[in-house]
C-alpha atoms as a PDB file:
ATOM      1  CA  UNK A   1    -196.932  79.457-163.909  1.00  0.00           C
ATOM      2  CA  UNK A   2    -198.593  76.612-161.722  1.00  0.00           C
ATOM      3  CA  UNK A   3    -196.124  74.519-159.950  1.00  0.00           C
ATOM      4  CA  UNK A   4    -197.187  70.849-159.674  1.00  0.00           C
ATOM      5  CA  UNK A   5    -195.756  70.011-156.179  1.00  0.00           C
ATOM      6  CA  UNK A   6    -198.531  69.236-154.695  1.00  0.00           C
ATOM      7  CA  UNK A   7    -199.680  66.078-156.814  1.00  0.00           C
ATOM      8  CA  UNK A   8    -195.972  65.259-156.894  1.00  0.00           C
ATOM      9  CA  UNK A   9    -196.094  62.501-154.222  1.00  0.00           C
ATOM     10  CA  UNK A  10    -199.405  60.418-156.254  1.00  0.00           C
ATOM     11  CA  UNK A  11    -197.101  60.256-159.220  1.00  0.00           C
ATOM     12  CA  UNK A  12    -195.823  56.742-160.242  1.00  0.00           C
ATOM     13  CA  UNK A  13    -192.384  58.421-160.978  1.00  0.00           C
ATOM     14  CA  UNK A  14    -192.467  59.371-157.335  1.00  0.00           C
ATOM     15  CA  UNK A  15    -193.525  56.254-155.969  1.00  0.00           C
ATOM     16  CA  UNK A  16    -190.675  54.502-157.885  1.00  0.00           C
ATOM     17  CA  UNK A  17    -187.710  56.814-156.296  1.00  0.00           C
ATOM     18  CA  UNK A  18    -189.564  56.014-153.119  1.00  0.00           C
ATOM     19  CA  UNK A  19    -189.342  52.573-153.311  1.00  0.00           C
ATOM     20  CA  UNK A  20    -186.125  52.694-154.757  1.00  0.00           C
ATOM     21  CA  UNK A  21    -184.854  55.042-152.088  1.00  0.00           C
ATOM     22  CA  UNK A  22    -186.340  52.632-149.160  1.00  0.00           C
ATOM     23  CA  UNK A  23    -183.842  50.281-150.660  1.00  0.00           C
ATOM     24  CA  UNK A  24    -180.772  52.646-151.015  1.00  0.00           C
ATOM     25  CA  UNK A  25    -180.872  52.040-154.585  1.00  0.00           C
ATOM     26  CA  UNK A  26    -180.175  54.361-157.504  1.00  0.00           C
ATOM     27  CA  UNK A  27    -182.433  54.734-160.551  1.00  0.00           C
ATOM     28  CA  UNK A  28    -181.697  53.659-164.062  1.00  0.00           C
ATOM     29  CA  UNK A  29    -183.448  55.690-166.752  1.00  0.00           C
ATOM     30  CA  UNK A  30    -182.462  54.280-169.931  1.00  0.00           C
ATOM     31  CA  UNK A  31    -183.615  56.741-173.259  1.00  0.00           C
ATOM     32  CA  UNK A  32    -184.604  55.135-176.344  1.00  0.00           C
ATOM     33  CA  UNK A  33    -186.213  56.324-179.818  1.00  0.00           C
ATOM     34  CA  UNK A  34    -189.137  55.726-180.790  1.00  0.00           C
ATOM     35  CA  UNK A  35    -189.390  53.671-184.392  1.00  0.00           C
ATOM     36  CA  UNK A  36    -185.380  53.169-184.185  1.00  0.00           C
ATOM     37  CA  UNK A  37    -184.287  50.767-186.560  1.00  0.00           C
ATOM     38  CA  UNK A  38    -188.107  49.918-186.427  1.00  0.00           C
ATOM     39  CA  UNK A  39    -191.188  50.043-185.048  1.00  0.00           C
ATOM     40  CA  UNK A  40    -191.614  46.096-184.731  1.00  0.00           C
ATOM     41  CA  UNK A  41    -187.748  46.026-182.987  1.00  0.00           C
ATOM     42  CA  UNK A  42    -188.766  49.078-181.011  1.00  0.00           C
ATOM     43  CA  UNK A  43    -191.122  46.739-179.097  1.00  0.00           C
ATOM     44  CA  UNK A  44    -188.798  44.372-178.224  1.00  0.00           C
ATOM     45  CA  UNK A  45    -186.488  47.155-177.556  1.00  0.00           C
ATOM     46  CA  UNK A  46    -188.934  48.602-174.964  1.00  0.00           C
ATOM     47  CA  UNK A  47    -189.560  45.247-172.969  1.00  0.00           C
ATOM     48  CA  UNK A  48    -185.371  44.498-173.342  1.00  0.00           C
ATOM     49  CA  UNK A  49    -184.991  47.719-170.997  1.00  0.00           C
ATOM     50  CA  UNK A  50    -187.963  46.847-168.770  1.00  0.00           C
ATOM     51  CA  UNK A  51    -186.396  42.705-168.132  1.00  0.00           C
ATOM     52  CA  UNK A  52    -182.934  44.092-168.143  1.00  0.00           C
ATOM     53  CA  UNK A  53    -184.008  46.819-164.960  1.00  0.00           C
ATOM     54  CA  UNK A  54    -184.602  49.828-165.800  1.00  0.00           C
ATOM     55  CA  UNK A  55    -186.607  51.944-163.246  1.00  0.00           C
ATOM     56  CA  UNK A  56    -187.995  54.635-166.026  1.00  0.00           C
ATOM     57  CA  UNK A  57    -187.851  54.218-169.772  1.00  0.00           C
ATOM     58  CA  UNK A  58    -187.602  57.699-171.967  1.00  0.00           C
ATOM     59  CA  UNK A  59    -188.977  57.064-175.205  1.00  0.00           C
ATOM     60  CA  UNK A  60    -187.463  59.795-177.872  1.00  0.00           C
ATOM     61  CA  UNK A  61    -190.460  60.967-180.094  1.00  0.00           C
ATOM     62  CA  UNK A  62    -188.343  61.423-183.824  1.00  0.00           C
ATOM     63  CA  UNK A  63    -187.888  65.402-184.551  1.00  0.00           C
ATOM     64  CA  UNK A  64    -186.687  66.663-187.547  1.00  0.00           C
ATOM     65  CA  UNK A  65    -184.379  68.873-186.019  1.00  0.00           C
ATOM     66  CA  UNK A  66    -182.716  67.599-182.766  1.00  0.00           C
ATOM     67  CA  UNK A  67    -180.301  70.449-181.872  1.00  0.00           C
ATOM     68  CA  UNK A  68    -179.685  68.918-178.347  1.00  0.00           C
ATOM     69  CA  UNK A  69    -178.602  65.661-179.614  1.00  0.00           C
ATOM     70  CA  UNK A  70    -175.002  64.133-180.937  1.00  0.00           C
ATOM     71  CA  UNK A  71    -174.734  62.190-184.033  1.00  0.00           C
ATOM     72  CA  UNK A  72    -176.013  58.974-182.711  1.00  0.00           C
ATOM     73  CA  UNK A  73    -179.494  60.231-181.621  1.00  0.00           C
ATOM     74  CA  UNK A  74    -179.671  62.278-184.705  1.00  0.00           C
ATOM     75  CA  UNK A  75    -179.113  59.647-186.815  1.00  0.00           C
ATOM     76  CA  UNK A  76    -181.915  57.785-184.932  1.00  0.00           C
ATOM     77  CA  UNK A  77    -184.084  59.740-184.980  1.00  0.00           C
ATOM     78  CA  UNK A  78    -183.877  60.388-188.750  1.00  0.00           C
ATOM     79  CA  UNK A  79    -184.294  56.630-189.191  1.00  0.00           C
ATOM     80  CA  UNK A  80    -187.208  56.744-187.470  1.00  0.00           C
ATOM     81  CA  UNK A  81    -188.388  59.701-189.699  1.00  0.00           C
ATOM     82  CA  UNK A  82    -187.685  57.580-192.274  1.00  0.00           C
ATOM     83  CA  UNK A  83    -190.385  54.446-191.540  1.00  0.00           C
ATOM     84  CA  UNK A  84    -192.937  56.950-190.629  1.00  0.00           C
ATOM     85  CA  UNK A  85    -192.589  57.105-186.956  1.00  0.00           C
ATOM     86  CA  UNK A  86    -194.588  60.052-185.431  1.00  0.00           C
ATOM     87  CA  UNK A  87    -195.704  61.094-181.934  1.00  0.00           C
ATOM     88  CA  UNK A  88    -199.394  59.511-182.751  1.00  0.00           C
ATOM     89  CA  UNK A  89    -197.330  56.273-183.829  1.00  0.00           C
ATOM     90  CA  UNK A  90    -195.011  56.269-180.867  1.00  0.00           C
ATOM     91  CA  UNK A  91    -197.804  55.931-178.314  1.00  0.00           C
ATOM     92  CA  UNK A  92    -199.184  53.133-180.271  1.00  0.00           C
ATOM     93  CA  UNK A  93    -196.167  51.821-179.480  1.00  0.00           C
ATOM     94  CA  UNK A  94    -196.291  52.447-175.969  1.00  0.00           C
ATOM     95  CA  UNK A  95    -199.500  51.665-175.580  1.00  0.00           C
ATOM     96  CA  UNK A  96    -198.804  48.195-177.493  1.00  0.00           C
ATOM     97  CA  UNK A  97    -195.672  47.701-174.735  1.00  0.00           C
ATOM     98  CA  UNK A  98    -197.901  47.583-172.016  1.00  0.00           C
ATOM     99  CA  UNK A  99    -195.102  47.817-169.791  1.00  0.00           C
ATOM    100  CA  UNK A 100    -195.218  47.978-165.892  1.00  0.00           C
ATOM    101  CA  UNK A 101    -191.777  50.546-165.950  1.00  0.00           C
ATOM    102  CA  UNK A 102    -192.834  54.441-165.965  1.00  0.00           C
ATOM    103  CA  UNK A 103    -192.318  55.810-168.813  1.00  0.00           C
ATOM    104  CA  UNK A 104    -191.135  59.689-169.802  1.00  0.00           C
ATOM    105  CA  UNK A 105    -191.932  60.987-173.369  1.00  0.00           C
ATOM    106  CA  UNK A 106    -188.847  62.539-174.701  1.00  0.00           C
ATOM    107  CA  UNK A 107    -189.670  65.459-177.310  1.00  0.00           C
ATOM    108  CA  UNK A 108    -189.178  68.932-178.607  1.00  0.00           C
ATOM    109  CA  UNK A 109    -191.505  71.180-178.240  1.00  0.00           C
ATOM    110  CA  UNK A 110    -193.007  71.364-181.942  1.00  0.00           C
ATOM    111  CA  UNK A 111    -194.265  67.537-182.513  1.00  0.00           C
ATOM    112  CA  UNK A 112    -196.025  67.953-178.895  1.00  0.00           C
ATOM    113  CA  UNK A 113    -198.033  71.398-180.470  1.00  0.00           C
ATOM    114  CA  UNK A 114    -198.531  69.359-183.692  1.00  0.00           C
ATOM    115  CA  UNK A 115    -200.290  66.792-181.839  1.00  0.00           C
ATOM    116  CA  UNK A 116    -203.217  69.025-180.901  1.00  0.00           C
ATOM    117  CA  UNK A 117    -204.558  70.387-177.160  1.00  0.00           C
ATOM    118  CA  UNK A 118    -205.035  66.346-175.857  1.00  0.00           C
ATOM    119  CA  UNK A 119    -201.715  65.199-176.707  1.00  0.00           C
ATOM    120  CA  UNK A 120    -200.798  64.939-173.204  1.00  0.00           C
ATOM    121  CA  UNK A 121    -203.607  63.242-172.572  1.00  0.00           C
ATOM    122  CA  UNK A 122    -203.686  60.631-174.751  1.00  0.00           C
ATOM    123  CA  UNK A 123    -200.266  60.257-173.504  1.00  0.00           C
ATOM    124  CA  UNK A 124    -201.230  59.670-170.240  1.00  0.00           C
ATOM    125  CA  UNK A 125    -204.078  56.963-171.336  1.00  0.00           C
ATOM    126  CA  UNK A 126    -201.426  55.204-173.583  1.00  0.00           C
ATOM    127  CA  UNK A 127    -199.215  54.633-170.992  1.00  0.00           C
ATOM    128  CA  UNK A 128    -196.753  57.453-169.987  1.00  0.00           C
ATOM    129  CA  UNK A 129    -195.675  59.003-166.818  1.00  0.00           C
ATOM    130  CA  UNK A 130    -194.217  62.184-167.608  1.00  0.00           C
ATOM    131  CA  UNK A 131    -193.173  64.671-170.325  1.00  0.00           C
ATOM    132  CA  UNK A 132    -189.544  66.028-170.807  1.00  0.00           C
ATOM    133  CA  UNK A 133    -189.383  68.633-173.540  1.00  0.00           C
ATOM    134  CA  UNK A 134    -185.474  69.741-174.539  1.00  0.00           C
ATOM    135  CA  UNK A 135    -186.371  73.180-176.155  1.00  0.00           C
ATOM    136  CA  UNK A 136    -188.716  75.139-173.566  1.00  0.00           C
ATOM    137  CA  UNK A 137    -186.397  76.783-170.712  1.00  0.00           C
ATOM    138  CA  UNK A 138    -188.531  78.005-167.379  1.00  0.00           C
ATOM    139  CA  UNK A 139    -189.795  81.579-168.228  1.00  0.00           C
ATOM    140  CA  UNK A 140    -189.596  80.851-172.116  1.00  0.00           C
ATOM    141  CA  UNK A 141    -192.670  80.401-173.043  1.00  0.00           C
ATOM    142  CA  UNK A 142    -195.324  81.064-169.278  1.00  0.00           C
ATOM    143  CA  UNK A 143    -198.440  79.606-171.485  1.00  0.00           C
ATOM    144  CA  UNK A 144    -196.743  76.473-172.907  1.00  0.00           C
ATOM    145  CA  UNK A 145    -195.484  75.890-169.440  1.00  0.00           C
ATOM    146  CA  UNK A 146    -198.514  76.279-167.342  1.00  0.00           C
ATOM    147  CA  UNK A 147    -199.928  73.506-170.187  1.00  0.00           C
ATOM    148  CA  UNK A 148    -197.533  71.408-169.285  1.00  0.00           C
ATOM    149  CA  UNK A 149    -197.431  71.948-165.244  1.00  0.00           C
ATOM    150  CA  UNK A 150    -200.427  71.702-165.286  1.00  0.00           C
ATOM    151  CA  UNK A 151    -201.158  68.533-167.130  1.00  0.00           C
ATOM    152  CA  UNK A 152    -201.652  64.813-166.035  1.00  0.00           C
ATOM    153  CA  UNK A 153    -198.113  63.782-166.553  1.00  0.00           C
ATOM    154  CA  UNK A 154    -195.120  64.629-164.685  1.00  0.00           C
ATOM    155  CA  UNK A 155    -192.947  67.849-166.430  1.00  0.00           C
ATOM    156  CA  UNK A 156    -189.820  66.616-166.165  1.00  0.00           C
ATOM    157  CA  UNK A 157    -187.120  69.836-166.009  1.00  0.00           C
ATOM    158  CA  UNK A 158    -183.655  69.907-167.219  1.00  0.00           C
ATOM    159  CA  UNK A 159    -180.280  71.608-165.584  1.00  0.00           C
ATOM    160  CA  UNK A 160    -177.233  72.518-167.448  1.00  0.00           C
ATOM    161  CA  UNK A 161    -174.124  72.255-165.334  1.00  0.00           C
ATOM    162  CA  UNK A 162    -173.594  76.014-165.468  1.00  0.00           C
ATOM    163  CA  UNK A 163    -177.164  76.905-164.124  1.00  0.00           C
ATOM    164  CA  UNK A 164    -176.388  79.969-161.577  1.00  0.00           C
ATOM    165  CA  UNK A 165    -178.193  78.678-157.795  1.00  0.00           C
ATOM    166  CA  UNK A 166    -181.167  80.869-157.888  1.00  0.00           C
ATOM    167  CA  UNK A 167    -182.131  79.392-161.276  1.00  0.00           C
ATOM    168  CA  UNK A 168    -182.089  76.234-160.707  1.00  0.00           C
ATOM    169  CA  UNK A 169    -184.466  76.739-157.567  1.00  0.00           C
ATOM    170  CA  UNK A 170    -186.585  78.233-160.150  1.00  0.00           C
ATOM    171  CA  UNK A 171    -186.268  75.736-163.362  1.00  0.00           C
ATOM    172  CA  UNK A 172    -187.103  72.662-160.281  1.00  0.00           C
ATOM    173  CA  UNK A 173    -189.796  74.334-158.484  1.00  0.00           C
ATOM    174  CA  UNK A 174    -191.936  74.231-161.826  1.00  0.00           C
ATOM    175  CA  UNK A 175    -191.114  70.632-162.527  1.00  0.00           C
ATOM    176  CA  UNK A 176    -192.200  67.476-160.762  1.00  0.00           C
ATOM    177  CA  UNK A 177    -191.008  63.878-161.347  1.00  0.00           C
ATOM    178  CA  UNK A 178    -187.291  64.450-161.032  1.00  0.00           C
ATOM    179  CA  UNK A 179    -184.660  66.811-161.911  1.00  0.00           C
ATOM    180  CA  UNK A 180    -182.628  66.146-165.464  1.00  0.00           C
ATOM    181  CA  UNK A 181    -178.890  67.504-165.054  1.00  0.00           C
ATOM    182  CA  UNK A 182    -177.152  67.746-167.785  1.00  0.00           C
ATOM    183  CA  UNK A 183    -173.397  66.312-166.920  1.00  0.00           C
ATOM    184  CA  UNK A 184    -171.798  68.211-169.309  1.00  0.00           C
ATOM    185  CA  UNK A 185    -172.362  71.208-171.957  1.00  0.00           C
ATOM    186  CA  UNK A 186    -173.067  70.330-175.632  1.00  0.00           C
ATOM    187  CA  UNK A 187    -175.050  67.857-177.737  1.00  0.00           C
ATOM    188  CA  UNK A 188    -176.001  64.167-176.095  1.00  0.00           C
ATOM    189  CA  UNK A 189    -173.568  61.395-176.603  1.00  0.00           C
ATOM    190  CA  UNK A 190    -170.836  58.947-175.243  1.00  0.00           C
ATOM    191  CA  UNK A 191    -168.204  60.710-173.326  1.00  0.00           C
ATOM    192  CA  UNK A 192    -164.983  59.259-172.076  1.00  0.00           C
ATOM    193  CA  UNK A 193    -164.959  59.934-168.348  1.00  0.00           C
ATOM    194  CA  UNK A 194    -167.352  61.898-165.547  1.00  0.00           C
ATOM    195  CA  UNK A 195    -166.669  65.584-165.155  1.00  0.00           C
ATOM    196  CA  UNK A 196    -164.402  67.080-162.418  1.00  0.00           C
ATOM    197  CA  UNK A 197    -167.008  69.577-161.302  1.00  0.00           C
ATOM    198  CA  UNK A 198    -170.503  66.856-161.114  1.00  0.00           C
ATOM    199  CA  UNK A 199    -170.084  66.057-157.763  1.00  0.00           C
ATOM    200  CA  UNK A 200    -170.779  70.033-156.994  1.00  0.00           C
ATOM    201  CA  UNK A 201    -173.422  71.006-159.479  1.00  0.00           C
ATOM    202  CA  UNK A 202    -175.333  67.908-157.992  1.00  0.00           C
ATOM    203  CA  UNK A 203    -174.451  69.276-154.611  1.00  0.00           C
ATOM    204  CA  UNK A 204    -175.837  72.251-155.578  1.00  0.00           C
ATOM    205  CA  UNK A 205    -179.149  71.737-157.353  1.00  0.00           C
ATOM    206  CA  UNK A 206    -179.935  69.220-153.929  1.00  0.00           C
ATOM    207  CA  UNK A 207    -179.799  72.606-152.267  1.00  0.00           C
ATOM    208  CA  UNK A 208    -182.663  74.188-153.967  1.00  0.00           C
ATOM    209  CA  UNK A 209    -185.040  71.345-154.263  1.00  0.00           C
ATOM    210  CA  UNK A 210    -186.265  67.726-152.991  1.00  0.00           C
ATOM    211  CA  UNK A 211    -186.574  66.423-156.341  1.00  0.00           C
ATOM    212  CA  UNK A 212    -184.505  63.360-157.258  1.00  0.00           C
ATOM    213  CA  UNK A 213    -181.817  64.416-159.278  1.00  0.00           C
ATOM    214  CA  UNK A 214    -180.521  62.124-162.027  1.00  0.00           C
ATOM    215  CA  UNK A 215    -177.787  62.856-164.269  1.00  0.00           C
ATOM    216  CA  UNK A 216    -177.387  61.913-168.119  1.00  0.00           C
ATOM    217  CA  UNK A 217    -175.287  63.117-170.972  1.00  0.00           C
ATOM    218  CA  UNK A 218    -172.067  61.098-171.424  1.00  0.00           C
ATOM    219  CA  UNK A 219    -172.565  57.766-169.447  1.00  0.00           C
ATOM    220  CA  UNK A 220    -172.300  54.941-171.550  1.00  0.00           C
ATOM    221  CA  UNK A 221    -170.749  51.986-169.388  1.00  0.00           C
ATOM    222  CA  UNK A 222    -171.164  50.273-166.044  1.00  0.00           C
ATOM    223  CA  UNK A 223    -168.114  51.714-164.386  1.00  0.00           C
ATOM    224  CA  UNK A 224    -169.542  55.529-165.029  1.00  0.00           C
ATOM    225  CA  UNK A 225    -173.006  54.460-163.977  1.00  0.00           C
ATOM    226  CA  UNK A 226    -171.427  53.307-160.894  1.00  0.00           C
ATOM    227  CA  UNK A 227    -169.382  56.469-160.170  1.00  0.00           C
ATOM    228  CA  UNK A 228    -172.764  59.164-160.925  1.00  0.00           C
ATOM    229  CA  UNK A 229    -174.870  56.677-158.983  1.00  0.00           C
ATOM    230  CA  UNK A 230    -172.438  57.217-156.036  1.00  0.00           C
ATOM    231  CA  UNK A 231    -173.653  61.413-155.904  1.00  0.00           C
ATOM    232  CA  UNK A 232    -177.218  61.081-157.519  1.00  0.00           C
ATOM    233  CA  UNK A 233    -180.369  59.577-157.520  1.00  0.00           C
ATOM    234  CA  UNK A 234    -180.700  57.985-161.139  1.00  0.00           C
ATOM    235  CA  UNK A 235    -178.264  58.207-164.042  1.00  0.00           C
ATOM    236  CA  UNK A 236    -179.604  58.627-167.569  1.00  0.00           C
ATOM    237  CA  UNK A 237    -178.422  56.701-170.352  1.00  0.00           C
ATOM    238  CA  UNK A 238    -179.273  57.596-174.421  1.00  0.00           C
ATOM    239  CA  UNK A 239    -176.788  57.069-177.305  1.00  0.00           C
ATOM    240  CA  UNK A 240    -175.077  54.346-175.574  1.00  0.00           C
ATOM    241  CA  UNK A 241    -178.670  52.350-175.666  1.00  0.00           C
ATOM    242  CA  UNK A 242    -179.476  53.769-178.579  1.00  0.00           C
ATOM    243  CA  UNK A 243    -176.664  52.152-180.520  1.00  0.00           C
ATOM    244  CA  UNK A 244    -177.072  48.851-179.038  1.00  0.00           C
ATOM    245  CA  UNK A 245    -180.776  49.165-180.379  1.00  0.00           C
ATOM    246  CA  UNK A 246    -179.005  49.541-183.553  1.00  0.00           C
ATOM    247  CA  UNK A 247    -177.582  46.099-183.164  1.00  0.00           C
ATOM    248  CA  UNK A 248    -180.356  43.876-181.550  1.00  0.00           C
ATOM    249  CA  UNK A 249    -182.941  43.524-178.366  1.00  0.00           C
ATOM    250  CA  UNK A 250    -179.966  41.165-177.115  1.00  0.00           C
ATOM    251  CA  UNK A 251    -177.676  43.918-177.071  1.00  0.00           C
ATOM    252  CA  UNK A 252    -180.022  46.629-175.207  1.00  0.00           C
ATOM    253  CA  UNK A 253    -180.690  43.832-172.843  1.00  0.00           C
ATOM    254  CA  UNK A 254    -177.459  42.758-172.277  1.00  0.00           C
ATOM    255  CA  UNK A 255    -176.035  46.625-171.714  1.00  0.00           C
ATOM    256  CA  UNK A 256    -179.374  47.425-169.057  1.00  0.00           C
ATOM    257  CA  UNK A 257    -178.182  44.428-167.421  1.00  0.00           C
ATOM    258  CA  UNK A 258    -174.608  45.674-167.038  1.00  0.00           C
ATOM    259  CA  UNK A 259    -175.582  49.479-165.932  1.00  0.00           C
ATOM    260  CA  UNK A 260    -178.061  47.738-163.626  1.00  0.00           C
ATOM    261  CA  UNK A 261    -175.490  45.391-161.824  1.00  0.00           C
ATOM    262  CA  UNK A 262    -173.086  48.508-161.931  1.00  0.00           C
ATOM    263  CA  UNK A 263    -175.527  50.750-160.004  1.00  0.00           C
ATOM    264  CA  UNK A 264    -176.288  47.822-157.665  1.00  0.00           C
ATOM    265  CA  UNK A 265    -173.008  47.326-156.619  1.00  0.00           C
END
């Protein structure tokens, strides 16, 4: 399996933790689906996260069967399902965006086959950054992986907080971008409070790599941003976003705003 290391530093997801590290800042990576309630408000949606600061945008591609995700990006997602949003749809809508923030797609692994040998490609010329897929741990599937190492978008990896050392070494040395650690174990969603044991696991997945690490699963509100931004690079925010979306552009904007002051504190 290639590792992508050495065209990590060209990347504009690297350039952004640069800039933001010169600064002392943390990243805000805000997730969002695609086509959620609509693919007219998902536009607006899109530029609410980009004017209310967020440093990289994740835009969910709908999946019919989104066993990593709680009830709030399920229900989403199946929206989105609903009005006929597809990955060929949701880079029209990135492409239509046009936005200056980098910007991760956020699938599973089967719409990304579905979409034929280019689809990281066109991807890439419709505006994304990099590519985080939930379903494919490191070793799962070596041909799928070197595709996706190997391609013209950053492979963004994930962590679960139980990861033993050695494996996490080995899930970050075959992604580039950043590092996803998962807060928590179980489905995506708004949790009450931080876990006890985060400050560690991020202690120990700095260890093994020089990735920025950014943690998501849980955070929903300024004061938690604030606390994860404190130990990591970025924090990652989903269902919390994804219900304001629910509600308006006004509401994503005014939450990014919040999250953004928190992490600038």
């Amino acid at each position: 399996m290639a590792s992508p290391s050495a065209i990590i530093s060209s990347s504009v997801i690297a350039e952004r933790f640069e800039a933001l590290r010169a600064e002392s800042r943390r990243a805000l990576v805000c997730y969002v689906t695609a086509g959620h309630p609509d693919a007219d408000s998902s536009l607006d949606i899109l530029h609410a996260l980009e004017q209310g600061g967020a440093d990289i945008i994740e835009l969910g591609v709908p999946f019919s069967d989104p066993i990593a995700d709680g009830p709030v990006i399920q229900a989403s997602s199946q929206r989105a399902l609903e009005k006929g949003m597809t990955f060929d749809r949701s880079l029209e809508l990135l492409e239509r965006a046009a936005l200056r923030t980098p910007v991760v797609i956020f699938s599973y692994l089967n719409p990304i086959l579905a979409a034929g040998p280019d689809a990281l490609t066109r991807a890439r010329d419709a505006g994304a950054a990099g590519i985080l897929i939930t379903d494919i741990p490191v070793g799962a599937d070596p041909e799928r992986e070197e595709w996706l190492g190997a391609g013209p978008l950053d492979f963004i990896r994930l962590v679960a907080p139980t990861t033993p050392l050695p494996r996490m070494a080995e899930i970050a040395r075959h992604g580039s971008g950043f590092v996803y650690l998962i807060s928590r174990l179980g489905v995506t969603g708004v949790s009450e409070s931080v876990p006890a044991h985060l400050p560690e696991t991020v202690r120990r997945l700095r260890s093994t790599t020089t990735l920025p690490v950014c943690v998501g699963f849980g955070i929903s509100n300024g004061a938690q941003a604030r606390s994860v931004g404190k130990i990591a690079d970025g924090v990652v925010v989903g269902s919390a976003l994804v219900t304001a979306a629910g509600k308006s552009a006004e509401a994503v904007l005014s939450l990014t705003r919040t999250l953004r002051t928190a992490l600038d504190d």
